[in-house]
PDB file of N, CA and C in Angstrom:
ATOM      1  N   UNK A   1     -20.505 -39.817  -0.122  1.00  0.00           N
ATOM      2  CA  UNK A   1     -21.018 -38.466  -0.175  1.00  0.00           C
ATOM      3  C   UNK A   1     -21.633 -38.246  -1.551  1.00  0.00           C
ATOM      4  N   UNK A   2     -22.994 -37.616  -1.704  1.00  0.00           N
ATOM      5  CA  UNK A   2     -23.638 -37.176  -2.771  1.00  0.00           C
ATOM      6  C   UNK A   2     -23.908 -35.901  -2.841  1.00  0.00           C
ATOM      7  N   UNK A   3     -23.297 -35.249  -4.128  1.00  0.00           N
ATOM      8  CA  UNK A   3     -23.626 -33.738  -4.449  1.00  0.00           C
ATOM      9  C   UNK A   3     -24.594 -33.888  -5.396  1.00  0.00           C
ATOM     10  N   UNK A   4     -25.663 -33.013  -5.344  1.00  0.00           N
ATOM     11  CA  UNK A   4     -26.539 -32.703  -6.128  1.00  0.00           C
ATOM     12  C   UNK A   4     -26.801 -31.344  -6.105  1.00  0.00           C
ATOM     13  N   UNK A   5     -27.076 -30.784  -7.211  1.00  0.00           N
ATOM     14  CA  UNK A   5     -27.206 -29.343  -7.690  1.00  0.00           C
ATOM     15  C   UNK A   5     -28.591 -28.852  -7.664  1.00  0.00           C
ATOM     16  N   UNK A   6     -29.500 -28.217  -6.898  1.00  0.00           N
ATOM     17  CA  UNK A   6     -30.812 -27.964  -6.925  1.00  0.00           C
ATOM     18  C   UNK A   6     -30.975 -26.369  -7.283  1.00  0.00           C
ATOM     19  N   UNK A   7     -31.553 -26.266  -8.901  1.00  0.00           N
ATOM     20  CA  UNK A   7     -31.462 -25.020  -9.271  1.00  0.00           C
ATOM     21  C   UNK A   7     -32.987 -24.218  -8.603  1.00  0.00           C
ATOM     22  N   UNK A   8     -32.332 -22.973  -7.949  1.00  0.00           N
ATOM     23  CA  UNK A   8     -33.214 -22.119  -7.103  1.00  0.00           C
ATOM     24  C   UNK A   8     -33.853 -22.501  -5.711  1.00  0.00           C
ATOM     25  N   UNK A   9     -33.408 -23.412  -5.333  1.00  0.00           N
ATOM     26  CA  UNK A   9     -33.728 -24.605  -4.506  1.00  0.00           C
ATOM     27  C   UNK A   9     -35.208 -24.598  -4.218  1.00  0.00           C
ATOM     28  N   UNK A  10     -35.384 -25.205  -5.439  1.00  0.00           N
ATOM     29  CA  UNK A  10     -37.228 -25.701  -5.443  1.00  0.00           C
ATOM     30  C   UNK A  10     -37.427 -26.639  -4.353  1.00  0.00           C
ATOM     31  N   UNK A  11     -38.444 -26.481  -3.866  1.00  0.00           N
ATOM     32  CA  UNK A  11     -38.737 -27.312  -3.312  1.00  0.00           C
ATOM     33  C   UNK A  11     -37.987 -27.300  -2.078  1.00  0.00           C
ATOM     34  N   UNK A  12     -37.802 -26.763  -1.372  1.00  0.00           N
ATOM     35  CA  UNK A  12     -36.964 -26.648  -0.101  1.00  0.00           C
ATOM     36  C   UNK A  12     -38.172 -26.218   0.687  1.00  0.00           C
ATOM     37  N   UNK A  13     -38.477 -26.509   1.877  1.00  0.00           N
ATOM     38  CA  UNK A  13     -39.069 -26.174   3.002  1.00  0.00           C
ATOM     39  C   UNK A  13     -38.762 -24.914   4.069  1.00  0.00           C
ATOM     40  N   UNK A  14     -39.993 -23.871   3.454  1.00  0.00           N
ATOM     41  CA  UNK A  14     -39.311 -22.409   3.995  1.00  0.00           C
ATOM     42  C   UNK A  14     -38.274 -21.264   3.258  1.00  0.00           C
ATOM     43  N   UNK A  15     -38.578 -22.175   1.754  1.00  0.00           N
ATOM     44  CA  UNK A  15     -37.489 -21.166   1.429  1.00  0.00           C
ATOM     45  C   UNK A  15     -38.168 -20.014   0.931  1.00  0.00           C
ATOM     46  N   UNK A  16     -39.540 -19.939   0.686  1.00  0.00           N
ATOM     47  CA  UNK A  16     -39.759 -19.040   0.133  1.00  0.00           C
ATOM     48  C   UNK A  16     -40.230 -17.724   1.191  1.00  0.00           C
ATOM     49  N   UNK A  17     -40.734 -18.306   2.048  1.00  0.00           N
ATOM     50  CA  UNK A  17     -40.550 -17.504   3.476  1.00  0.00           C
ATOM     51  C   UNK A  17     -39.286 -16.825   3.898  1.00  0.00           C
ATOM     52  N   UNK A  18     -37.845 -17.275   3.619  1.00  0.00           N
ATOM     53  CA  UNK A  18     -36.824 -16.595   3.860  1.00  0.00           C
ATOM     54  C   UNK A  18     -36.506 -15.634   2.938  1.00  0.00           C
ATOM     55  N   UNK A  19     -37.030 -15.883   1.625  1.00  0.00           N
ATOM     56  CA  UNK A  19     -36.527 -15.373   0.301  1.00  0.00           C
ATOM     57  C   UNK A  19     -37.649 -13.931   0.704  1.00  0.00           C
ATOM     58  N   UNK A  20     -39.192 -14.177   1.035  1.00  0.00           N
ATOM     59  CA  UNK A  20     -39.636 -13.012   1.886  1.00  0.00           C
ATOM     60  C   UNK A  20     -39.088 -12.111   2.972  1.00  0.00           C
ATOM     61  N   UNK A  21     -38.600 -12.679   3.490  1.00  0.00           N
ATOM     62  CA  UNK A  21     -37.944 -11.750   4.817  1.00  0.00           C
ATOM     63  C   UNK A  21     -37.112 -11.114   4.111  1.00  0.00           C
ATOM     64  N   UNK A  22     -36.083 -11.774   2.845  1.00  0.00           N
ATOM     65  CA  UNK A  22     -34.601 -11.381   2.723  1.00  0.00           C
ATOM     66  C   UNK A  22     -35.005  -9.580   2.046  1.00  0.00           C
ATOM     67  N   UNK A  23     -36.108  -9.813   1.284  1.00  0.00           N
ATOM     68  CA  UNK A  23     -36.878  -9.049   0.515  1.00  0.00           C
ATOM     69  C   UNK A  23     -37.404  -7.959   1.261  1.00  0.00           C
ATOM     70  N   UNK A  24     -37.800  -8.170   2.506  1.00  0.00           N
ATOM     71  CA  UNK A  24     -38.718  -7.119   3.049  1.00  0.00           C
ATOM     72  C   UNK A  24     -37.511  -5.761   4.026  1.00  0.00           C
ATOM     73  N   UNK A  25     -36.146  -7.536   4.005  1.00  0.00           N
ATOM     74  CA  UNK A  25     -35.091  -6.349   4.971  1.00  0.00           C
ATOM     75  C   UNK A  25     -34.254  -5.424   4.464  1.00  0.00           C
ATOM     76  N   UNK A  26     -34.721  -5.591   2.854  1.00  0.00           N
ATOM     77  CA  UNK A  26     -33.863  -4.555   1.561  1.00  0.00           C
ATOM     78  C   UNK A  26     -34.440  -3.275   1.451  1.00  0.00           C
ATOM     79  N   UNK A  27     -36.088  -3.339   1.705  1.00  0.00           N
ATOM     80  CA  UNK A  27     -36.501  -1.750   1.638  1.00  0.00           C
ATOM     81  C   UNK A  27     -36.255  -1.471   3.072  1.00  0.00           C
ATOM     82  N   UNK A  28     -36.231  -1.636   4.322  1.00  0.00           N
ATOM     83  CA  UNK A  28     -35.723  -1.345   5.104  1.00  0.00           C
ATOM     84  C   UNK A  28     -34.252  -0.165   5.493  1.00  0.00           C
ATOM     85  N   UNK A  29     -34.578   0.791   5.838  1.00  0.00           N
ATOM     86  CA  UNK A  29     -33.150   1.872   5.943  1.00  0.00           C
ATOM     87  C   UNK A  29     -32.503   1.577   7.619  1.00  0.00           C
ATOM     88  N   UNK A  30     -31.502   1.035   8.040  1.00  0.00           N
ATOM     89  CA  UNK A  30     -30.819   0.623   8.912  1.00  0.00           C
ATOM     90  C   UNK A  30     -29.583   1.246   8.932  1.00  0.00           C
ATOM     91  N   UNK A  31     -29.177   1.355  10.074  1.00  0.00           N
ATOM     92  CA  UNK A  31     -27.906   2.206  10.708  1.00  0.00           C
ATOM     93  C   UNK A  31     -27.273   1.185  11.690  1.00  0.00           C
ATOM     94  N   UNK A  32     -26.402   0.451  11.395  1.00  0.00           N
ATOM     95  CA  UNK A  32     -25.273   0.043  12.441  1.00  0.00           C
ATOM     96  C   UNK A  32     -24.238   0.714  12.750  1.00  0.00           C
ATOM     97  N   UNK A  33     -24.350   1.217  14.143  1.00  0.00           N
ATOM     98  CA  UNK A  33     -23.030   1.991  14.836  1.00  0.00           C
ATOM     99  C   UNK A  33     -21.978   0.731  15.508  1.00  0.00           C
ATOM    100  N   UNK A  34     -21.008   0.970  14.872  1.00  0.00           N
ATOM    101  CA  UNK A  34     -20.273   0.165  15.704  1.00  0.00           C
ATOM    102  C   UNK A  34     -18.342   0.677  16.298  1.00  0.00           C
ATOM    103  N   UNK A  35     -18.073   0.331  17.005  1.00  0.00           N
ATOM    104  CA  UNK A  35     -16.578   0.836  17.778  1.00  0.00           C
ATOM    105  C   UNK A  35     -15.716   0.133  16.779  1.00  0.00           C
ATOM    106  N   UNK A  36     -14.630   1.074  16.326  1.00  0.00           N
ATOM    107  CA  UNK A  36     -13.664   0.595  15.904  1.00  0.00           C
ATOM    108  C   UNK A  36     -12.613   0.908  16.547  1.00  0.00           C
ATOM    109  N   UNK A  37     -12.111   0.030  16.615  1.00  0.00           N
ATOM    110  CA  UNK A  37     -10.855  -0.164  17.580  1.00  0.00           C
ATOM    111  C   UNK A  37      -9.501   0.313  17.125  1.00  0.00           C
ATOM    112  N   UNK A  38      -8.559   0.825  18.476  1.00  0.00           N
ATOM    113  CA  UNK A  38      -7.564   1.410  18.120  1.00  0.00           C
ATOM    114  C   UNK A  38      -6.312   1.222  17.126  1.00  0.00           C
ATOM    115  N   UNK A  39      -6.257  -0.277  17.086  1.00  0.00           N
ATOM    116  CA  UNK A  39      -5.641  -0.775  15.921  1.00  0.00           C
ATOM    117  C   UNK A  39      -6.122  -0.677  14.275  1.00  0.00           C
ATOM    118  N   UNK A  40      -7.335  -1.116  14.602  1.00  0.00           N
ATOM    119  CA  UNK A  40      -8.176  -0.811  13.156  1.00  0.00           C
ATOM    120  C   UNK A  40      -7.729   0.812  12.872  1.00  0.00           C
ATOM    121  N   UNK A  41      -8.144   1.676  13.594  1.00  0.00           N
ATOM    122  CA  UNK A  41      -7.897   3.032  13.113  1.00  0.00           C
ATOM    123  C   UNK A  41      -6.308   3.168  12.627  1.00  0.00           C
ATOM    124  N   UNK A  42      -5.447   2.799  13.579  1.00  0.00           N
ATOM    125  CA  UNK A  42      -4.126   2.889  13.125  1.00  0.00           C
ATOM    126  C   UNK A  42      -3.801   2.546  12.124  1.00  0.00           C
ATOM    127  N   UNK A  43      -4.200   1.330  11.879  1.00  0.00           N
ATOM    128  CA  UNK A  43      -4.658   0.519  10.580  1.00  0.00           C
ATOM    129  C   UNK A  43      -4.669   1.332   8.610  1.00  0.00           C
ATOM    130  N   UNK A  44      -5.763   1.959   9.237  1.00  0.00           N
ATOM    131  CA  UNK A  44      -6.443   3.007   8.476  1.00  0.00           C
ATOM    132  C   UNK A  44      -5.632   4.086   7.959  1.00  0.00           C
ATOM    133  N   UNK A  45      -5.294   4.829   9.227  1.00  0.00           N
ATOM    134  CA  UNK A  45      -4.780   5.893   9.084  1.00  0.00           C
ATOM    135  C   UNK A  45      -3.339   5.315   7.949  1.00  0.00           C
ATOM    136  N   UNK A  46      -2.499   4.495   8.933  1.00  0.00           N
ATOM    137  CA  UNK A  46      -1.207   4.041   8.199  1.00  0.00           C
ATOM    138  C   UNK A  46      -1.470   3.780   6.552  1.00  0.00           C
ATOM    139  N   UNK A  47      -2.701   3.199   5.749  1.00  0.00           N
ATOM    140  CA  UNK A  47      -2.904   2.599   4.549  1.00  0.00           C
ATOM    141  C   UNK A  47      -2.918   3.883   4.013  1.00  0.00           C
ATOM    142  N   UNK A  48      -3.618   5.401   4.444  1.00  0.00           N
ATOM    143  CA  UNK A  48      -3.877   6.015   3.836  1.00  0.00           C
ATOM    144  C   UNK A  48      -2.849   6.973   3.529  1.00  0.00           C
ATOM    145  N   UNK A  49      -2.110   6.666   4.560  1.00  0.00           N
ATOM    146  CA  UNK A  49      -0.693   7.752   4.939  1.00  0.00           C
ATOM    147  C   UNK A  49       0.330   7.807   3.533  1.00  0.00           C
ATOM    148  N   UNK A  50       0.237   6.008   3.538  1.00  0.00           N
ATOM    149  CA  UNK A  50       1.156   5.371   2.578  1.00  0.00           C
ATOM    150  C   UNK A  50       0.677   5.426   1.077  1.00  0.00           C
ATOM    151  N   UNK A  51      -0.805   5.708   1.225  1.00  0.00           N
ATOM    152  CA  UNK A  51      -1.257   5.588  -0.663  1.00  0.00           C
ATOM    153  C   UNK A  51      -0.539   7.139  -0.412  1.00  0.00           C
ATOM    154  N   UNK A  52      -0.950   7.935   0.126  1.00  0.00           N
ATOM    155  CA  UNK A  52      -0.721   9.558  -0.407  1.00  0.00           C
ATOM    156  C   UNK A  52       0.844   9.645  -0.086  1.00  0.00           C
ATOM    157  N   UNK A  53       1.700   8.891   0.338  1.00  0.00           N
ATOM    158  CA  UNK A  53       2.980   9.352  -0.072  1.00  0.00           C
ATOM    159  C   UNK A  53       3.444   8.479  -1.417  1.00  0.00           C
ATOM    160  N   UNK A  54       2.995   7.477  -1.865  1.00  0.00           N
ATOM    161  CA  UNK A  54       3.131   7.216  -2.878  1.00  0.00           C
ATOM    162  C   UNK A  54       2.495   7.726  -3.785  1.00  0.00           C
ATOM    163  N   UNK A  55       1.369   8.232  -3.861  1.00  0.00           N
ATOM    164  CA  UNK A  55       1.167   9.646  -5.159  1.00  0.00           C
ATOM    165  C   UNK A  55       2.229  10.706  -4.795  1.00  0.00           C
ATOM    166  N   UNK A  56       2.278  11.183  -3.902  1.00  0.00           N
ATOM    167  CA  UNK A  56       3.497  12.308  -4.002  1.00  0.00           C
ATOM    168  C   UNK A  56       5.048  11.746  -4.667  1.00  0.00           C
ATOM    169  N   UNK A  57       5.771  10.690  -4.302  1.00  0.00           N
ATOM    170  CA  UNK A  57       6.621  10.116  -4.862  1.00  0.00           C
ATOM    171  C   UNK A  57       6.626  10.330  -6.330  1.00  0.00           C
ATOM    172  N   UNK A  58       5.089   9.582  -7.008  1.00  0.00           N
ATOM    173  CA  UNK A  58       5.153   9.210  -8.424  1.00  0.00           C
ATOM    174  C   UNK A  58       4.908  10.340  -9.298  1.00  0.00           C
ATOM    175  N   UNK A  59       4.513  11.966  -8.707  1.00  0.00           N
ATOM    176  CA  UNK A  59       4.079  13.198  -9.019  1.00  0.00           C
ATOM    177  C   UNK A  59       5.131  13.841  -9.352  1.00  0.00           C
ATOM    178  N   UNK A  60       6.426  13.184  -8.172  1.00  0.00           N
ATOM    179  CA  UNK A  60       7.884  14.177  -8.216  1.00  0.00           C
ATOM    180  C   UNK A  60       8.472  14.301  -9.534  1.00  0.00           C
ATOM    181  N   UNK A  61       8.580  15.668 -10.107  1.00  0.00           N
ATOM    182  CA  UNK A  61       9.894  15.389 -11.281  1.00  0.00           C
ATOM    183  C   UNK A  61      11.015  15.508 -11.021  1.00  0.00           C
ATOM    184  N   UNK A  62      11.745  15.540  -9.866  1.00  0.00           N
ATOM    185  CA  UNK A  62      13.348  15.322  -9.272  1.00  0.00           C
ATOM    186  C   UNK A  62      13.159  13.572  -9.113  1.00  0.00           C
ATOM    187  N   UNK A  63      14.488  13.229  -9.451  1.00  0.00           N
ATOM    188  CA  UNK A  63      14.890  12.057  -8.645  1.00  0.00           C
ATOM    189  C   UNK A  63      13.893  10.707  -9.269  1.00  0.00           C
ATOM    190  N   UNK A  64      14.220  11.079 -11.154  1.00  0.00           N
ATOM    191  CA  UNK A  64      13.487  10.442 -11.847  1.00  0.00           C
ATOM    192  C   UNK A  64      14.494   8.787 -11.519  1.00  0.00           C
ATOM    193  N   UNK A  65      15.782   8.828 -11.712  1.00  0.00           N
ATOM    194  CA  UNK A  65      16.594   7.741 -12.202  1.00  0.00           C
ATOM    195  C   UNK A  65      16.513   6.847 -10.586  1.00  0.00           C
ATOM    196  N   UNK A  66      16.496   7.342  -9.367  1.00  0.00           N
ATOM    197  CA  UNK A  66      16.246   6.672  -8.071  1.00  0.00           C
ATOM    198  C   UNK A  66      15.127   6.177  -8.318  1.00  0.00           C
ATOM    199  N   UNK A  67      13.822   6.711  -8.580  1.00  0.00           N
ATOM    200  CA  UNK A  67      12.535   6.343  -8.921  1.00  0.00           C
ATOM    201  C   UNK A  67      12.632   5.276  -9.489  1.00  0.00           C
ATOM    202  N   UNK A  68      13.518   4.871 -10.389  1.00  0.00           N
ATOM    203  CA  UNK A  68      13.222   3.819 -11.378  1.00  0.00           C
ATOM    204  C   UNK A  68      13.978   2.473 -10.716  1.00  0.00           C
ATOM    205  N   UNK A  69      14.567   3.006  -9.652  1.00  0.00           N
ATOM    206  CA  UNK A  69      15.011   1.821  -8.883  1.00  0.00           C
ATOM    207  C   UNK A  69      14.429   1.651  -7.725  1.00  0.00           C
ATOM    208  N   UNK A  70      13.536   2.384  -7.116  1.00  0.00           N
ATOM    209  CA  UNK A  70      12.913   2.353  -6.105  1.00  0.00           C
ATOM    210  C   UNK A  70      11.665   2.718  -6.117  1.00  0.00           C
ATOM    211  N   UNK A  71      10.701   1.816  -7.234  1.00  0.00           N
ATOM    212  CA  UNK A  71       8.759   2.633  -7.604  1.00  0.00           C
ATOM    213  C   UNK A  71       8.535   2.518  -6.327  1.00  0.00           C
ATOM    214  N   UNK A  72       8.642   2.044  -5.446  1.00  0.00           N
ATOM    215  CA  UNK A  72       7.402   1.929  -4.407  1.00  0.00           C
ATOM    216  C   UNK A  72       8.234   2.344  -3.289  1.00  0.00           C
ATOM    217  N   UNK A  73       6.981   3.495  -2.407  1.00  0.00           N
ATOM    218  CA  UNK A  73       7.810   3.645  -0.886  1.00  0.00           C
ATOM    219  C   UNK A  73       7.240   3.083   0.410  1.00  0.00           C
ATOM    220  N   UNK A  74       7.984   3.103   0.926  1.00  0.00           N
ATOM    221  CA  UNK A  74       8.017   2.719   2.457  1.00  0.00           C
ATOM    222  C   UNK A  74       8.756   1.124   2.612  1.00  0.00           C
ATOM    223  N   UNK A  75       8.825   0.735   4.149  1.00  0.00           N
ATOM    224  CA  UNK A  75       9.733  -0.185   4.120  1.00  0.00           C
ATOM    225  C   UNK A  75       9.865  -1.140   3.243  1.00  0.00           C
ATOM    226  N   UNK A  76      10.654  -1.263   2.416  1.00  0.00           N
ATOM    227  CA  UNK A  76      11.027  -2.765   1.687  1.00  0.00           C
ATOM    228  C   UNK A  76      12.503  -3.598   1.464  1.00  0.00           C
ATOM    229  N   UNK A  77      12.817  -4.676   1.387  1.00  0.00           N
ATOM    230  CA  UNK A  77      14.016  -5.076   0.977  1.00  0.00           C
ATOM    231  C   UNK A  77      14.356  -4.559  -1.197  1.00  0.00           C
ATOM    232  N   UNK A  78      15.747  -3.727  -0.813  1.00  0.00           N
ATOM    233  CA  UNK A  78      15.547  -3.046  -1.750  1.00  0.00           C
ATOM    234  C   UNK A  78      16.592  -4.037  -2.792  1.00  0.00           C
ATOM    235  N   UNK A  79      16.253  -4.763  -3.769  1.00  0.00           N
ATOM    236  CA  UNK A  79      17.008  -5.398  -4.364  1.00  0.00           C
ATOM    237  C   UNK A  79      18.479  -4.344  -5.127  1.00  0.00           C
ATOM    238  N   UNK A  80      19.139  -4.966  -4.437  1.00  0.00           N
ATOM    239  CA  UNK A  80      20.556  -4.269  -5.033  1.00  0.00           C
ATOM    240  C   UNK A  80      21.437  -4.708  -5.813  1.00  0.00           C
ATOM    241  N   UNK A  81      20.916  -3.865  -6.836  1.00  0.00           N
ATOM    242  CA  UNK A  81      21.337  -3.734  -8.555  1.00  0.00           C
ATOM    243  C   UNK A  81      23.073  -3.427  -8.780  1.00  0.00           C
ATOM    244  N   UNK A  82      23.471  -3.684  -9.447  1.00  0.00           N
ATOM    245  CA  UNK A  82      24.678  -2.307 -10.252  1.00  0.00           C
ATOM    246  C   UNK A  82      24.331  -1.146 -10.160  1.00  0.00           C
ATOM    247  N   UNK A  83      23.075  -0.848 -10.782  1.00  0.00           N
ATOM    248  CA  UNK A  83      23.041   0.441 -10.798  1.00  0.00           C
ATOM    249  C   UNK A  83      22.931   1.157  -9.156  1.00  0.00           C
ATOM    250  N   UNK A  84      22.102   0.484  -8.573  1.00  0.00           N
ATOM    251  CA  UNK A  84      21.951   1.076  -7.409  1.00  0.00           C
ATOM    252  C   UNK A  84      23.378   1.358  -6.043  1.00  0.00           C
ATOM    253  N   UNK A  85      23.910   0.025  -6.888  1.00  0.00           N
ATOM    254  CA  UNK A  85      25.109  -0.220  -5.675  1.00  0.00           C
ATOM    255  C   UNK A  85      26.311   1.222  -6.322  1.00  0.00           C
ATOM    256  N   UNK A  86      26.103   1.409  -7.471  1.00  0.00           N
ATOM    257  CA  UNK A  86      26.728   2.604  -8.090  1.00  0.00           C
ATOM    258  C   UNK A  86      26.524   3.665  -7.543  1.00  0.00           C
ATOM    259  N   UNK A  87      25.341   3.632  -7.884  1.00  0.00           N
ATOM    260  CA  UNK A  87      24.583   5.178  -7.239  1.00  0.00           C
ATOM    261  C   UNK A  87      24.882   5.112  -5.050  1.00  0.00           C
ATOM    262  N   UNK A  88      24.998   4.178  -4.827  1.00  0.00           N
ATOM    263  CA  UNK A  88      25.161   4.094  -3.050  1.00  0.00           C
ATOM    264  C   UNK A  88      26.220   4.889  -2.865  1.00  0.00           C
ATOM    265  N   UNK A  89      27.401   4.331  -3.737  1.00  0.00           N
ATOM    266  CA  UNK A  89      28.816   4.565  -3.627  1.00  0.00           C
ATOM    267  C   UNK A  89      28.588   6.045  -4.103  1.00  0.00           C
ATOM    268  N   UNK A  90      28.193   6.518  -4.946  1.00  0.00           N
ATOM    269  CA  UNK A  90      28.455   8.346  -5.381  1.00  0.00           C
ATOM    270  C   UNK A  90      28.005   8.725  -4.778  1.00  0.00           C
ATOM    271  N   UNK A  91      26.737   8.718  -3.914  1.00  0.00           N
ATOM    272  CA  UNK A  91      26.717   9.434  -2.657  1.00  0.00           C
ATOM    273  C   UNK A  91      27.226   9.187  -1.491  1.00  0.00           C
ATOM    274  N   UNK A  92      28.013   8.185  -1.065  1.00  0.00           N
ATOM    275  CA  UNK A  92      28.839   7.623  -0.009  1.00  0.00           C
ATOM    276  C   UNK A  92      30.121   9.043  -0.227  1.00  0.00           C
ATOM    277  N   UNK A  93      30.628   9.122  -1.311  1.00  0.00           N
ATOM    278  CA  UNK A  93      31.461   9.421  -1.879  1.00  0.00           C
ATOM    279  C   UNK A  93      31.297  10.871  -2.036  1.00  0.00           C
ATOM    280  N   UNK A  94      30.378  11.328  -2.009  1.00  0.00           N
ATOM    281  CA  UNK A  94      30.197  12.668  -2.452  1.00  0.00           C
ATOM    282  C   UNK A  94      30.115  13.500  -0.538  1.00  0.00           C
ATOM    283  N   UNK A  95      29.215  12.584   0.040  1.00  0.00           N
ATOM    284  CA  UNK A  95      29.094  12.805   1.189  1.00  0.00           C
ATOM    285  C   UNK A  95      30.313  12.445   2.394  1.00  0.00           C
ATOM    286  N   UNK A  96      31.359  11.859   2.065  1.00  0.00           N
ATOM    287  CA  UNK A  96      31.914  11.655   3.232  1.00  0.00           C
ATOM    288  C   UNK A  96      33.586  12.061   2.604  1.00  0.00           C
ATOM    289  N   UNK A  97      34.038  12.215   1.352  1.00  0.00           N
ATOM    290  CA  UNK A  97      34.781  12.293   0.722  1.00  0.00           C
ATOM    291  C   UNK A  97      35.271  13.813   0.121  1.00  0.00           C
ATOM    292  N   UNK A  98      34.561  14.563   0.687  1.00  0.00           N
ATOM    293  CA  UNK A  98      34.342  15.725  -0.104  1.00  0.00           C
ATOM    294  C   UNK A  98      35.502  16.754   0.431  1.00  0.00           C
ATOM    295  N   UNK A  99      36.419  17.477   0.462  1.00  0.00           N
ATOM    296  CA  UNK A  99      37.055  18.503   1.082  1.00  0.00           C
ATOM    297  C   UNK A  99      36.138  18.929   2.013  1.00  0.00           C
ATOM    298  N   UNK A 100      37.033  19.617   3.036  1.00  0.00           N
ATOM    299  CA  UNK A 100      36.541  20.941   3.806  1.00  0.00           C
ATOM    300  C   UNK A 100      36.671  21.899   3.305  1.00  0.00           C
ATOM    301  N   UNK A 101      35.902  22.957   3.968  1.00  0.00           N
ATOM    302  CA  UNK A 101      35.756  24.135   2.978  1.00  0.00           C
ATOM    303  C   UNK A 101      37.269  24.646   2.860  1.00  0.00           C
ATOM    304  N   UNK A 102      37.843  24.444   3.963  1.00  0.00           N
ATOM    305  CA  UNK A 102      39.371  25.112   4.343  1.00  0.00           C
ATOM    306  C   UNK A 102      40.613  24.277   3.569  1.00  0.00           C
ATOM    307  N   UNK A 103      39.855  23.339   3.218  1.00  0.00           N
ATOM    308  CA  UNK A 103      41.014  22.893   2.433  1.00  0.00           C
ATOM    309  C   UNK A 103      41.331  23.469   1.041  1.00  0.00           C
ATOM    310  N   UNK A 104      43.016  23.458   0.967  1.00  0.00           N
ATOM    311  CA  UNK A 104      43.813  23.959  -0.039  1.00  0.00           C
ATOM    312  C   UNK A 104      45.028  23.074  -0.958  1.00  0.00           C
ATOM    313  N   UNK A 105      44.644  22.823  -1.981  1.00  0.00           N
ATOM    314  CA  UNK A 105      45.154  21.370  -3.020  1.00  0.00           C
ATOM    315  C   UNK A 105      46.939  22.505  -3.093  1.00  0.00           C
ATOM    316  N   UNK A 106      47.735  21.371  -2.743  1.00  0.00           N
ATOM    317  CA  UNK A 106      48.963  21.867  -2.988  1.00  0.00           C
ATOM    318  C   UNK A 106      49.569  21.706  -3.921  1.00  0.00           C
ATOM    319  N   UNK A 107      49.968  22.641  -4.405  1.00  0.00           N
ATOM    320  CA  UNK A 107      50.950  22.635  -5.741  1.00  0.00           C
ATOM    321  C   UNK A 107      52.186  22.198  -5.695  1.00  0.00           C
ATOM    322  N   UNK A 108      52.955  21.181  -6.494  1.00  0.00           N
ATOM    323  CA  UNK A 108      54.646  20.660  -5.779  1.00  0.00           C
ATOM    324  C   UNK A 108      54.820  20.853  -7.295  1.00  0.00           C
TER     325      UNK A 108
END
C-alpha cells in the first residue's frame, strides 16, 4: 500500500468541476423538512428536562452540604462516602425514630 499526500488535489480529473458545483450549492437557500421520530423527540425533550433541573439544583441555596455529595441529578450510582452514609442514617433516624406526638418520657 502507497500513501501519498496530494496538496489541493491538483491535478485530479473533475475536480474543479465539483469544487464548482460545491460553490454554486452555497449561495443557494434550501429547506429540508424532515420527520423526527418519536424517540428522537423523547430524546430531546428528556436532555432538556435534565439540563433545566440541573440549573435549578445548582441555583438552590438549601441543601448546600447534600449538594456537595450529590453535584449532579438524575439517575446515578451514588458513591457512598462517610459522610453520606452519616447523613443516610440522620435521616433514617430522624424519620423513623422520632416519638409520637402522644408520647410522654417518664419520670422514675
Amino acid at each position: 500500500m502507497k500513501v501519498e499526500w496530494i496538496p489541493a488535489h491538483c491535478g485530479i480529473q473533475g475536480n474543479e468541476k465539483a469544487d464548482g458545483e460545491a460553490k454554486l450549492g452555497l449561495d443557494r437557500e434550501q429547506t429540508i423538512q424532515t420527520r423526527i421520530g418519536k424517540t428522537e423527540i423523547k430524546s430531546i425533550i428528556n436532555k432538556k428536562m435534565k439540563e433545566e433541573w440541573q440549573n435549578m439544583w445548582d441555583r438552590e441555596t438549601k441543601g448546600n452540604f447534600f449538594r456537595k455529595l450529590v453535584p449532579k441529578v438524575g439517575p446515578s450510582k451514588i458513591k457512598f462516602t462517610r459522610q453520606l452514609e452519616s447523613l443516610y442514617c440522620l435521616v433514617a433516624a430522624k424519620r423513623h425514630y422520632r416519638p409520637s406526638p402522644g408520647f410522654r418520657a417518664l419520670d422514675y
